[in-house]
Protein backbone atom coordinates (compact mmCIF):
# COMPACT_ATOMS: atom_id res chain seq x y z
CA UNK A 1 107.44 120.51 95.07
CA UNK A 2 109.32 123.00 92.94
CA UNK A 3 110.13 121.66 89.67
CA UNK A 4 113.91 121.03 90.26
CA UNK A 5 113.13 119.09 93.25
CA UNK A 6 111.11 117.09 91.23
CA UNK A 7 113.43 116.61 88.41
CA UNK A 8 115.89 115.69 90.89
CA UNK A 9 113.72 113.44 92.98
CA UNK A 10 114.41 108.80 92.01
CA UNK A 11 112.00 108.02 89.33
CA UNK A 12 111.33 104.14 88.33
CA UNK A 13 109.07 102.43 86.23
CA UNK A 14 108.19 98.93 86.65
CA UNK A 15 107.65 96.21 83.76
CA UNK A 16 106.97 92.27 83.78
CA UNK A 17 110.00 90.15 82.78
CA UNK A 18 109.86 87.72 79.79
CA UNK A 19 107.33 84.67 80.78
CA UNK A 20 108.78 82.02 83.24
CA UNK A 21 108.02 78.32 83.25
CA UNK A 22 105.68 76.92 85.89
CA UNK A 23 107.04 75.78 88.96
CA UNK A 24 107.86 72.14 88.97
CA UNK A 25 106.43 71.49 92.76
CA UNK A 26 104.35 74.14 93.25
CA UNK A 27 100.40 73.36 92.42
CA UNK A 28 98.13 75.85 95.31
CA UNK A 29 98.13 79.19 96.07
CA UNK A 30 94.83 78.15 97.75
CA UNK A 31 93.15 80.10 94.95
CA UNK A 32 94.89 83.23 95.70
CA UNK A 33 97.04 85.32 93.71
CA UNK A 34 100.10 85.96 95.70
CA UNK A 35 102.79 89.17 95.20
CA UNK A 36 105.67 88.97 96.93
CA UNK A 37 108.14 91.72 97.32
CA UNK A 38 112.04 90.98 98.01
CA UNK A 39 114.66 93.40 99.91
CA UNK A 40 113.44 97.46 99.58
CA UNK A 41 116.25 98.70 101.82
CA UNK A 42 115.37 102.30 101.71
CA UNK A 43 114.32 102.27 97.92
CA UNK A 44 111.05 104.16 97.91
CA UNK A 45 111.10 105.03 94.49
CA UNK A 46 110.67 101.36 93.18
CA UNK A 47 109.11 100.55 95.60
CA UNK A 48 106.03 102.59 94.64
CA UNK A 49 106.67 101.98 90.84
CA UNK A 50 106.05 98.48 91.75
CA UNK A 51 103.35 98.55 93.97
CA UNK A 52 101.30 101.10 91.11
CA UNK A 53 102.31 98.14 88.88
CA UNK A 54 100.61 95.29 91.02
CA UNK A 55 97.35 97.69 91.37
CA UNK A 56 97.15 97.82 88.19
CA UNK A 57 97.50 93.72 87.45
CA UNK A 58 94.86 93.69 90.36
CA UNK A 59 92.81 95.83 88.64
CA UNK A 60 92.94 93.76 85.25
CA UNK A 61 91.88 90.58 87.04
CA UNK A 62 88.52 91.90 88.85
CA UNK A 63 87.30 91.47 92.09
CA UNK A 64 86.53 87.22 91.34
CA UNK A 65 89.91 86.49 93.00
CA UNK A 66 91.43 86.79 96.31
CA UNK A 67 94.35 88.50 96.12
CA UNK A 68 97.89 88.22 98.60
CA UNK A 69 100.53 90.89 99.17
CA UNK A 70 103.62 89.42 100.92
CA UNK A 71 106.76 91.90 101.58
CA UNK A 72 109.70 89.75 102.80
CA UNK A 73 111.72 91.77 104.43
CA UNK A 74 114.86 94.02 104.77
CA UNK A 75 113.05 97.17 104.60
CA UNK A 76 115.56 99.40 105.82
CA UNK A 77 119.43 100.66 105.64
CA UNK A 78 121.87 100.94 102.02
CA UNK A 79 119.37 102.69 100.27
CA UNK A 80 118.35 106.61 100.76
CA UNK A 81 114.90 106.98 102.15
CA UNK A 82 113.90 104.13 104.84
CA UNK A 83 111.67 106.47 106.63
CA UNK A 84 109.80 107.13 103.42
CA UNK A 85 109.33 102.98 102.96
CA UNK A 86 108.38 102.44 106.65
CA UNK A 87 105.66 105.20 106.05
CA UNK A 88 104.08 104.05 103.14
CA UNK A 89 104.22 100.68 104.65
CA UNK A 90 102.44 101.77 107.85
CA UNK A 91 100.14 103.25 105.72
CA UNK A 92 99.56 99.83 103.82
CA UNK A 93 98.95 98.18 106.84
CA UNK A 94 96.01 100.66 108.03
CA UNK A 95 94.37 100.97 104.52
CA UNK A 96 94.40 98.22 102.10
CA UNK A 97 91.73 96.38 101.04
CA UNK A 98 93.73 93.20 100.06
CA UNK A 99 95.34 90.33 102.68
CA UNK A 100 98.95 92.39 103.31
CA UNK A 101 101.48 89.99 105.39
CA UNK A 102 105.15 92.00 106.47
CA UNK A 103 107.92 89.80 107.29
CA UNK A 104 110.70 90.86 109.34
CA UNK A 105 114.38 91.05 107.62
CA UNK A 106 117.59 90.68 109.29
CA UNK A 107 118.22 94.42 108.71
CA UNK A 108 114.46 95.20 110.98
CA UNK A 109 116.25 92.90 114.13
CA UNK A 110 119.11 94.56 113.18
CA UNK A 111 117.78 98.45 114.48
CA UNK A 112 115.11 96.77 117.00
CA UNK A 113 118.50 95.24 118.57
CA UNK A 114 119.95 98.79 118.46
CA UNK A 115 116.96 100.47 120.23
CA UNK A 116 117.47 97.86 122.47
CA UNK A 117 120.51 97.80 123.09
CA UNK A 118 122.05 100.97 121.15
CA UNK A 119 125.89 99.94 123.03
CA UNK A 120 125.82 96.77 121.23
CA UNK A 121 125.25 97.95 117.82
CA UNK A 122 128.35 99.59 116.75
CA UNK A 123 128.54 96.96 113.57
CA UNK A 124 125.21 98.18 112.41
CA UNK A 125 126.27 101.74 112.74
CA UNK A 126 129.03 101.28 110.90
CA UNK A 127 127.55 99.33 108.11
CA UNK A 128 124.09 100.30 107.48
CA UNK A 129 122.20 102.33 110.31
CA UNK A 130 123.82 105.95 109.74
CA UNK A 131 121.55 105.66 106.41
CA UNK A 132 118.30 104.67 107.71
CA UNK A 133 118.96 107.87 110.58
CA UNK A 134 119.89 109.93 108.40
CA UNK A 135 116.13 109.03 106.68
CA UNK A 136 115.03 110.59 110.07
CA UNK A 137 116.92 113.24 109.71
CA UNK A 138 119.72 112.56 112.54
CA UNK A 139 122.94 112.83 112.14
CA UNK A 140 125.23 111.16 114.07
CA UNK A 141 128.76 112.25 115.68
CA UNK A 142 131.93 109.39 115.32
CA UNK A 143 131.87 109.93 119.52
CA UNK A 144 128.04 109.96 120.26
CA UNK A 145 127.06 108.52 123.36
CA UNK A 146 125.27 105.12 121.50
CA UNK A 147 122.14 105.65 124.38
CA UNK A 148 121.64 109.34 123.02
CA UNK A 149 121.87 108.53 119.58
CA UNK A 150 118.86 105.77 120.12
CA UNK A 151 116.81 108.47 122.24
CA UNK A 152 117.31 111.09 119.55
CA UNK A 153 115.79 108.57 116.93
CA UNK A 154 112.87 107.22 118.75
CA UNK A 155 112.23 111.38 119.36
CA UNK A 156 112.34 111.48 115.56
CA UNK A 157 110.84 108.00 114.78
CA UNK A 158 107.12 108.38 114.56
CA UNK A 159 105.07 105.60 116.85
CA UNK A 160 103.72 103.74 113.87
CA UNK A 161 106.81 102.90 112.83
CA UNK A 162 108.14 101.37 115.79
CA UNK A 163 104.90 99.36 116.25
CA UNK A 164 104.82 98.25 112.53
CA UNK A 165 108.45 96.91 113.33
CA UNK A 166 108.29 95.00 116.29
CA UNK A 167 105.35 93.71 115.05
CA UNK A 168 106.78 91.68 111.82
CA UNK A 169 106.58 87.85 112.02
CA UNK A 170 108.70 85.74 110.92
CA UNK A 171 108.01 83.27 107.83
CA UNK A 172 104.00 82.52 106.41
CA UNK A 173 102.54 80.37 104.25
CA UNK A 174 100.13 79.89 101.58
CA UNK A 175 99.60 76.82 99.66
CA UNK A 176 102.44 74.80 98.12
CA UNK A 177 104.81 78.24 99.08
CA UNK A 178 106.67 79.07 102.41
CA UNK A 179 107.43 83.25 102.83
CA UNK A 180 110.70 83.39 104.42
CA UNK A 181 113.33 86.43 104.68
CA UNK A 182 116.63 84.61 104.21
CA UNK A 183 115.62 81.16 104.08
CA UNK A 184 115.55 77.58 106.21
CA UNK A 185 118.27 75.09 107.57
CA UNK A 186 117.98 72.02 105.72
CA UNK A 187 117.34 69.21 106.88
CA UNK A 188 114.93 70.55 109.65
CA UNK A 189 111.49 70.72 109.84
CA UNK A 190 109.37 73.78 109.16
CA UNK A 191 107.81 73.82 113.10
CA UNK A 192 111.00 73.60 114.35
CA UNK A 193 113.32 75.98 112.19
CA UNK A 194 115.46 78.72 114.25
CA UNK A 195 114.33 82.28 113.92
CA UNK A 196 117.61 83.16 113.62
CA UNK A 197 118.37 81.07 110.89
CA UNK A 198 114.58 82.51 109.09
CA UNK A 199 116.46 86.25 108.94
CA UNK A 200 119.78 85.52 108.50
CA UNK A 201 120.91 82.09 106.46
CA UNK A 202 123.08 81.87 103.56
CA UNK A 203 124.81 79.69 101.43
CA UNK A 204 124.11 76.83 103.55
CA UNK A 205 120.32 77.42 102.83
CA UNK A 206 120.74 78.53 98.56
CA UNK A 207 123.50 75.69 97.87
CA UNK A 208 121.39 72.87 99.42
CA UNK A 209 119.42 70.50 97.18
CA UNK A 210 117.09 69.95 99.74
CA UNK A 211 113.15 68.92 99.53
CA UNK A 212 111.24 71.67 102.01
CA UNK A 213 107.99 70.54 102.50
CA UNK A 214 107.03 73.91 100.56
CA UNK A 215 108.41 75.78 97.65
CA UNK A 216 110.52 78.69 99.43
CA UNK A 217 109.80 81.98 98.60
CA UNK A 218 113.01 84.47 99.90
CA UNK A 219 114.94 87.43 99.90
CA UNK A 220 118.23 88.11 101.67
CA UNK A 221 120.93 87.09 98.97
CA UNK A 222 121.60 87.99 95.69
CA UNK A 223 124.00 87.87 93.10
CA UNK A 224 122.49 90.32 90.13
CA UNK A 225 118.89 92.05 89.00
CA UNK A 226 118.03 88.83 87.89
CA UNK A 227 115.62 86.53 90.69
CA UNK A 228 116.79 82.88 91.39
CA UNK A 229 114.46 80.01 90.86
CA UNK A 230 114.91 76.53 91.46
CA UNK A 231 112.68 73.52 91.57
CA UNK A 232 113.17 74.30 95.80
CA UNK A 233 113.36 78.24 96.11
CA UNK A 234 112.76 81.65 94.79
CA UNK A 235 114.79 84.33 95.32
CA UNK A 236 113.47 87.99 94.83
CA UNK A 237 115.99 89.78 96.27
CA UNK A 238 117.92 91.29 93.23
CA UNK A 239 119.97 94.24 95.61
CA UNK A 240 117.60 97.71 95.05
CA UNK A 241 119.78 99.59 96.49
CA UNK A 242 122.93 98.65 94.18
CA UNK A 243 121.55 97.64 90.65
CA UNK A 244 118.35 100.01 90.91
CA UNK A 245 115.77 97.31 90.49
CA UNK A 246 113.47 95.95 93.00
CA UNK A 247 111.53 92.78 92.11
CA UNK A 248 108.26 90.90 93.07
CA UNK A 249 106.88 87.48 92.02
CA UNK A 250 103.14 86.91 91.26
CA UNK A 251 102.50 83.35 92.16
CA UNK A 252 98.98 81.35 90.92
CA UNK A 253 99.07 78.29 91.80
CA UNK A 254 102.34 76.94 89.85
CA UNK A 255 102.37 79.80 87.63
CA UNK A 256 105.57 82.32 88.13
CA UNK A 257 105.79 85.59 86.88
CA UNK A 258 108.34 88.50 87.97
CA UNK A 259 107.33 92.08 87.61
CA UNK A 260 110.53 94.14 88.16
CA UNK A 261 110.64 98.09 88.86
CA UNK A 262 114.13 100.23 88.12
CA UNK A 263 115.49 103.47 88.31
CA UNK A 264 115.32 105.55 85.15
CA UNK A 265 116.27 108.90 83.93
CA UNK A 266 113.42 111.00 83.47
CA UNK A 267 111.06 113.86 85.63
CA UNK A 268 109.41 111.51 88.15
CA UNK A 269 105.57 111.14 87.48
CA UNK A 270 103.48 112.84 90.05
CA UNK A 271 100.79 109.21 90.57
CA UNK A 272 103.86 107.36 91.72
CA UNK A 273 103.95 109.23 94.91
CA UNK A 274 99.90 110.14 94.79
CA UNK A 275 98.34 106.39 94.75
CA UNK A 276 100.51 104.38 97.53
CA UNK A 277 99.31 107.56 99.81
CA UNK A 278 96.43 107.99 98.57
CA UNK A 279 92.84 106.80 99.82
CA UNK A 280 91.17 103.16 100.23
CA UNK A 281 90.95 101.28 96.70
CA UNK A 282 94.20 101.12 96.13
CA UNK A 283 95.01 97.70 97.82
C-alpha cells in the first residue's frame, strides 16, 4: 500500500461506553461471555477496530472463561466495502478459536433472493445492492438484463461467500438472551415465531411492552449511535454506515457493557487490517 492509499483508506478506533446498569431480567449467559455485533453493512473499517477491541478484552480475561461471538446480521449493502466484511467473516468462520454464531439479516435474504431470482429484485437494486456489487467490482448498466447482472456477480463472488451466506440461521440463544436480527412478534411463542418476522420486524416488535421468554438481543432499527436497552430488548444496531459507529454488547450473565468502534481522522494503523487476517489466536 503506497502511503496515500493508506492515508486515504477508513480508519476507526473502538472504545467502551460509560458503564451500564445490569439487566433487570437477565441472570445466565450459561457462564459465557457473550459479544454481540449489530448491523456492519459494508463497514469494514469498524468492523475490524471492533473486533481488535474484543481480542483484546478476551485477552485480559484469560483462557478460565468460555467466550461467545454473535454477529446479528445485515452484513451487506449502504456502506462501501461488503466484499471486504464477507471475507473477513469467512475467514472467522474457518479460523477462530472461540464459539462464532452468524445470523442472517434482512439485507443477506435480500441478495440470496436476487441470485435467486435476479428479475424480482429491482427494489434491492435500487436501494442497496449496486453498493455491495460494486464491492465486487461490477458495475451495473440502468438496462442490464437482471439474469446477467446475477451471473456476472456469482463470476466475481468467491464460493466462500456464497456458502457462508446461505448458510446463516436465523435467531440463537444463550442463557437468559435470545440473538435475533430484527426482532419477534409479540405475543407468540419463541418455537413458533415467523422467519420472516426474525429478519424483518419493526415498530410492532420495539414499541411492544411485551415479556419474551428471553431478553432480546437485536439489530435492524435504529434511531442514533446510541444502543437501545430496555428491561425486554437490546438494540445494537446504531446505523455504521450513516453515523460511523458500529457497536457490540458484552453480556455476563446480567452484566451489560457496549464497546463502540467509529470512524476517525487519522493514517489508518497497519494491525487493524493485519490481526482479523491474520493466523489462529486471534479468536
Amino acid at each position: 500500500m503506497t502511503r496515500d492509499a493508506a492515508v486515504a483508506a477508513p480508519r476507526a478506533r473502538a472504545a467502551w461506553a460509560p458503564d451500564h446498569a445490569p439487566s433487570a431480567r437477565a441472570a445466565s449467559t450459561e457462564g459465557r461471555v457473550i459479544y454481540a455485533i449489530g448491523d456492519i453493512h459494508g463497514c469494514y473499517a469498524q468492523l475490524a477496530a471492533l473486533l481488535e477491541a474484543i481480542v483484546a478484552d478476551v485477552g485480559r480475561a484469560g483462557e478460565e472463561r468460555a467466550v461467545s461471538l454473535v454477529f446479528c446480521g445485515d452484513y451487506v449493502d449502504r456502506g462501501p466495502e461488503s466484499a471486504k466484511v464477507l471475507a473477513a467473516l469467512v475467514w472467522l468462520a474457518r479460523h477462530a478459536t472461540i464459539d462464532v454464531v452468524f445470523l442472517r439479516g434482512n439485507h443477506e435474504a435480500m441478495l440470496l433472493e436476487f441470485l435467486e431470482h435476479p428479475d424480482l429484485a429491482q427494489p434491492w437494486l435500487e436501494q442497496d445492492g449496486v453498493r455491495t456489487l460494486a464491492s465486487y467490482g461490477v458495475v451495473s448498466a440502468p438496462d442490464e438484463d437482471r439474469s446477467r447482472l446475477r451471473d456476472r456477480l456469482l463470476d466475481a463472488m468467491p464460493a466462500a461467500h456464497l456458502e457462508f451466506l446461505r448458510g446463516l440461521p436465523i435467531r440463537t440463544t444463550c442463557g437468559d438472551y435470545l440473538f435475533v436480527h430484527a426482532g419477534l412478534k409479540p405475543g407468540v411463542a419463541l418455537a413458533r415465531q415467523d422467519d420472516q418476522d426474525c429478519l424483518w420486524i419493526g415498530e410492532e416488535f420495539l414499541a411492544a411492552d411485551h415479556r419474551f421468554e428471553k431478553v432480546v438481543v437485536h439489530g435492524h432499527s435504529w434511531t442514533s449511535e446510541a444502543p437501545q436497552v430496555t428491561d425486554n430488548r437490546i438494540g445494537i444496531d446504531t446505523g455504521a454506515y450513516a453515523t460511523g459507529v458500529l457497536t457490540a454488547v458484552r453480556l455476563d450473565g446480567e452484566r451489560i457493557a457496549f464497546l463502540q468502534s467509529r470512524l476517525y481522522p487519522g493514517r489508518e494503523t497497519e494491525p487493524a487490517t493485519q490481526r482479523l487476517h491474520g493466523g489462529p489466536g486471534d479468536l
